[in-house]
PDB file of N, CA and C in Angstrom:
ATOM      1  N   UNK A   1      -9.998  -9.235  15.181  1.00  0.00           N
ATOM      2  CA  UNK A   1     -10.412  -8.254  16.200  1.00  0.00           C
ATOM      3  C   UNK A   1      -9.242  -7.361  16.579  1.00  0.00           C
ATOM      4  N   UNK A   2      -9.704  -6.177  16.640  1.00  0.00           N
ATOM      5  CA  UNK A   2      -8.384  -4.995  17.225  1.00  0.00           C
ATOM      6  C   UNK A   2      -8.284  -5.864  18.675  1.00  0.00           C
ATOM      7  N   UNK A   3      -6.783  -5.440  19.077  1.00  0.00           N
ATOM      8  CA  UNK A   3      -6.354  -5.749  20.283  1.00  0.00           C
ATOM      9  C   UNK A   3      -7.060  -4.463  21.521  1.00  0.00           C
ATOM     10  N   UNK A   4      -6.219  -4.660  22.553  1.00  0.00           N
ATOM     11  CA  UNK A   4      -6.707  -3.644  23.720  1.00  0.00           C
ATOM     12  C   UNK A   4      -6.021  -2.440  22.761  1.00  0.00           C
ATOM     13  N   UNK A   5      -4.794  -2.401  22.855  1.00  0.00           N
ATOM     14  CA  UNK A   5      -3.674  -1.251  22.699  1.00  0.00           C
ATOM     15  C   UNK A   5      -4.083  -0.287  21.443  1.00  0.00           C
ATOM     16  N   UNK A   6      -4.597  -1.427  20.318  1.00  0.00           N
ATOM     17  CA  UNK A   6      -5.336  -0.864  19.375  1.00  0.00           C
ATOM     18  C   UNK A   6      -6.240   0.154  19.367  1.00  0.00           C
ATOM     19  N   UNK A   7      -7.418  -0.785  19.861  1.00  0.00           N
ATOM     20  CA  UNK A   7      -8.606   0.131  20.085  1.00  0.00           C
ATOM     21  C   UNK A   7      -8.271   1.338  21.249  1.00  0.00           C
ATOM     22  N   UNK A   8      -6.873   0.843  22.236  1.00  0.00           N
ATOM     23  CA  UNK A   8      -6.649   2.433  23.194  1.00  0.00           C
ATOM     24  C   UNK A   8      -6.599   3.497  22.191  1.00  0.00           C
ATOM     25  N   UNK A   9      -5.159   3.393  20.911  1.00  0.00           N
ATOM     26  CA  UNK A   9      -4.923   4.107  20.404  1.00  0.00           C
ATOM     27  C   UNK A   9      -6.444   5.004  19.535  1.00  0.00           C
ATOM     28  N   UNK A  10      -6.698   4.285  18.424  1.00  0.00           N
ATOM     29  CA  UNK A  10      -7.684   4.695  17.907  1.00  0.00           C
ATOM     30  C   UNK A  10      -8.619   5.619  18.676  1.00  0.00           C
ATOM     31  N   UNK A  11      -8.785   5.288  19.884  1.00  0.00           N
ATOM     32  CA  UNK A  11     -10.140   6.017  20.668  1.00  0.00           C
ATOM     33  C   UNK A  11      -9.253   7.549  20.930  1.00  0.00           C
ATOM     34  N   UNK A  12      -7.633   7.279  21.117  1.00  0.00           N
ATOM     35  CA  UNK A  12      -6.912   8.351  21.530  1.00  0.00           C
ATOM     36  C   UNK A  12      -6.497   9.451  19.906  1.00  0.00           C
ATOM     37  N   UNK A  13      -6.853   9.105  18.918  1.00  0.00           N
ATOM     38  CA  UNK A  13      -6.678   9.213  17.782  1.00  0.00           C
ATOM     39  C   UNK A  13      -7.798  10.345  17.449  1.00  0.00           C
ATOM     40  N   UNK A  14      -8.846   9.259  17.820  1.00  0.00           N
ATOM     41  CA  UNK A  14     -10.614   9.943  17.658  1.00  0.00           C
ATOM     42  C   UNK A  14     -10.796  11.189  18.768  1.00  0.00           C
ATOM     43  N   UNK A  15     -10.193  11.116  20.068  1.00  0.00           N
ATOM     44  CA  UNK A  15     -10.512  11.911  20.810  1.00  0.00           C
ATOM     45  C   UNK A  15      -9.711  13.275  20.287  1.00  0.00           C
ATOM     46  N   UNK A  16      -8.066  13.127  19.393  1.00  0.00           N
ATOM     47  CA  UNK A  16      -7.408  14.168  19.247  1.00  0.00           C
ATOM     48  C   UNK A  16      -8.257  14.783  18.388  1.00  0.00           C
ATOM     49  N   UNK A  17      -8.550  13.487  17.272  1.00  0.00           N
ATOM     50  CA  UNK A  17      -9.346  14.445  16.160  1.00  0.00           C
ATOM     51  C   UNK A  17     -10.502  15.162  16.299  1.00  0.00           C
ATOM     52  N   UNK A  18     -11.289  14.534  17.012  1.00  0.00           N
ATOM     53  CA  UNK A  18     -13.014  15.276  17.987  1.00  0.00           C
ATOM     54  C   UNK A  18     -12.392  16.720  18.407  1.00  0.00           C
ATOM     55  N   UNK A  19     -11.489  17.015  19.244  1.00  0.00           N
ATOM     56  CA  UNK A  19     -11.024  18.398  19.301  1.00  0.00           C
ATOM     57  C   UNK A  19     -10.732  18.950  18.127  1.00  0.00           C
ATOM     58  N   UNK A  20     -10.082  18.290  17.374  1.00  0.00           N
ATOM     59  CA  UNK A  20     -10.089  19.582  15.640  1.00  0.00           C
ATOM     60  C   UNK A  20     -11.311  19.494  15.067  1.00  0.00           C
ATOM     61  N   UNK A  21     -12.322  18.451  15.337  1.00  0.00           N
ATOM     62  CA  UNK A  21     -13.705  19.132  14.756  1.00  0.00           C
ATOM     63  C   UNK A  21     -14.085  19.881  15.230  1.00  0.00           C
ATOM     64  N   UNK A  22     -13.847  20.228  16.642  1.00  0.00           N
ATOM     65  CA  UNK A  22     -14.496  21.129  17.433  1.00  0.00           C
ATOM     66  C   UNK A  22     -14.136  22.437  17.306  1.00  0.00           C
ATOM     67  N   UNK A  23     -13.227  22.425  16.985  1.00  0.00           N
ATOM     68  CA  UNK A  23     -12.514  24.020  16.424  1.00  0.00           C
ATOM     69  C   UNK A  23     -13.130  24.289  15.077  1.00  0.00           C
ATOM     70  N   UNK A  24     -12.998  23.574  14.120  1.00  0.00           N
ATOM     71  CA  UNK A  24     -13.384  23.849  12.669  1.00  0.00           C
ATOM     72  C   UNK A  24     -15.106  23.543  12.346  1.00  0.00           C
ATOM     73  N   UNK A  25     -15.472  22.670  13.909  1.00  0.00           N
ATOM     74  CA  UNK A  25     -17.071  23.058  13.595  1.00  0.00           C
ATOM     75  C   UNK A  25     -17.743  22.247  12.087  1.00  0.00           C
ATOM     76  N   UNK A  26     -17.281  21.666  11.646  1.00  0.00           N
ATOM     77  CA  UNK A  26     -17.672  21.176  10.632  1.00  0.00           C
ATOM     78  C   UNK A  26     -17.960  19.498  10.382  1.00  0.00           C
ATOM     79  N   UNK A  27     -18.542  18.866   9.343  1.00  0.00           N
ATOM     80  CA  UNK A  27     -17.961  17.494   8.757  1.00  0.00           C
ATOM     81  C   UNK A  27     -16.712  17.285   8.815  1.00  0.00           C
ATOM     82  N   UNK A  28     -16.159  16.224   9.341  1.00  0.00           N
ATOM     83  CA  UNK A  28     -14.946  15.565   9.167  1.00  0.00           C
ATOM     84  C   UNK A  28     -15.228  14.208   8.580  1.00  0.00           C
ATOM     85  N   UNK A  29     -14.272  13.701   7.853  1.00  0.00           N
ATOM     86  CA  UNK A  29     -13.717  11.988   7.700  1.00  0.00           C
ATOM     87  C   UNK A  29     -12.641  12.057   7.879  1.00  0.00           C
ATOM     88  N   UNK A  30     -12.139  10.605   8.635  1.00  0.00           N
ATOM     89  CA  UNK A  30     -11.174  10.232   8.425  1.00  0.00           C
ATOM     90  C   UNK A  30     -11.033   8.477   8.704  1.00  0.00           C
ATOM     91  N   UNK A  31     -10.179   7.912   8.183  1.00  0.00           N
ATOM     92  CA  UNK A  31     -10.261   6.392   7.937  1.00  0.00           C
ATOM     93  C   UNK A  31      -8.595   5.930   8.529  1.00  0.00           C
ATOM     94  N   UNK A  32      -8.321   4.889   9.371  1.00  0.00           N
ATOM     95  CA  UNK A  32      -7.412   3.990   9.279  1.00  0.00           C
ATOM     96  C   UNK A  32      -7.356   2.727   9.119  1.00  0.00           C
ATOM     97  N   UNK A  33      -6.381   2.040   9.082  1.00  0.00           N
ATOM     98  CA  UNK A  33      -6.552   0.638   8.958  1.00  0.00           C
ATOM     99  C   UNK A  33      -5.775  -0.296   9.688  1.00  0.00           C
ATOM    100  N   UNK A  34      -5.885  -1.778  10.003  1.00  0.00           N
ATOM    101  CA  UNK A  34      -5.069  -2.205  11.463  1.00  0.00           C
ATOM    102  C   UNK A  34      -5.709  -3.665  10.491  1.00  0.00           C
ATOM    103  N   UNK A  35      -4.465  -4.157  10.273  1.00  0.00           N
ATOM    104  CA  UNK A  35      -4.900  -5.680  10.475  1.00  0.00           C
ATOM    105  C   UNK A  35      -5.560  -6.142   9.180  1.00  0.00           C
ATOM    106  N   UNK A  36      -5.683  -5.621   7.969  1.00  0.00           N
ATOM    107  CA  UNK A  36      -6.154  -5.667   6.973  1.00  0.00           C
ATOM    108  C   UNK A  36      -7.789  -5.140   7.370  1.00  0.00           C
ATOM    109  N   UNK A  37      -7.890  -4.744   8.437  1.00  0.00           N
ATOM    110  CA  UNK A  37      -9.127  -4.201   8.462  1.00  0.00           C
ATOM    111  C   UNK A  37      -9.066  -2.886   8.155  1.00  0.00           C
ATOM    112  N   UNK A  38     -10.369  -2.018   8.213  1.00  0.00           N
ATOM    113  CA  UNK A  38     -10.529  -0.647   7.469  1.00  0.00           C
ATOM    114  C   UNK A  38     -11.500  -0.050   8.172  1.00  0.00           C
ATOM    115  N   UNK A  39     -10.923   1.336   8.743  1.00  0.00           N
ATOM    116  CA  UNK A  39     -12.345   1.814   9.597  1.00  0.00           C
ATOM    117  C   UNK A  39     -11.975   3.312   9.057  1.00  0.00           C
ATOM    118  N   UNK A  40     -13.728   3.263   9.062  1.00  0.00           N
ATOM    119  CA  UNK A  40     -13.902   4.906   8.398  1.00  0.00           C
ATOM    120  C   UNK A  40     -14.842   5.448   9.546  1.00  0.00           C
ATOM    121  N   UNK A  41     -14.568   6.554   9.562  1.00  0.00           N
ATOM    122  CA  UNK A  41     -15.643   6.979  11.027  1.00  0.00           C
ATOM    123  C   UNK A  41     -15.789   8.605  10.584  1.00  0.00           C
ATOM    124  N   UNK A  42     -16.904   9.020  10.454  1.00  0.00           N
ATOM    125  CA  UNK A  42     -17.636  10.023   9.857  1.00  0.00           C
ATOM    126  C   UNK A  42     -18.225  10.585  11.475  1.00  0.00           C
ATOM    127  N   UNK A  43     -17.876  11.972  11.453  1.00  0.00           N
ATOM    128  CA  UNK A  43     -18.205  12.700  12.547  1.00  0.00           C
ATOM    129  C   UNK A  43     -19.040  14.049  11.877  1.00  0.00           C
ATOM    130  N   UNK A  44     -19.806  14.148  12.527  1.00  0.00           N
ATOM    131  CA  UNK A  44     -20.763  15.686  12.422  1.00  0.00           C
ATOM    132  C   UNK A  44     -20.840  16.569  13.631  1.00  0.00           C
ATOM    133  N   UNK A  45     -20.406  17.379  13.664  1.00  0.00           N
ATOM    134  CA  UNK A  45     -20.428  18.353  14.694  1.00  0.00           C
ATOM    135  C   UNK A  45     -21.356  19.638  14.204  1.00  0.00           C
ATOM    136  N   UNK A  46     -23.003  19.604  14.924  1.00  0.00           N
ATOM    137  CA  UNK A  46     -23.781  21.412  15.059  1.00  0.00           C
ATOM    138  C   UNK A  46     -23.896  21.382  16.420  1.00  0.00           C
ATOM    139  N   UNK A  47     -23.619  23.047  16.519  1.00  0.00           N
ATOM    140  CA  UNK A  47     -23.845  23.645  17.482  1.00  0.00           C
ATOM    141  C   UNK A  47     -25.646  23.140  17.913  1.00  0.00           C
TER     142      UNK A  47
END
């Protein structure tokens, strides 16, 4: 299981990146990994 600090970061990670979808308006991916685990998180942004 991610720790607290973990999942802070990540959410702070997701929130930076949610603002560059929001500018570029488009599909994004992006994936990290923590712990031998692997997270991919697929965002869609329409108006």
């Amino acid at each position: 299981m991610y720790s607290s600090d973990q999942l802070s970061n990540l959410q702070d990670f997701i929130k930076k990146k949610f603002s560059d979808f929001q500018e570029h308006n488009k599909t994004q991916i992006f994936e990290g990994s923590s712990l031998g685990g692997k997270v991919l998180v697929k965002i869609s942004i329409s108006n």
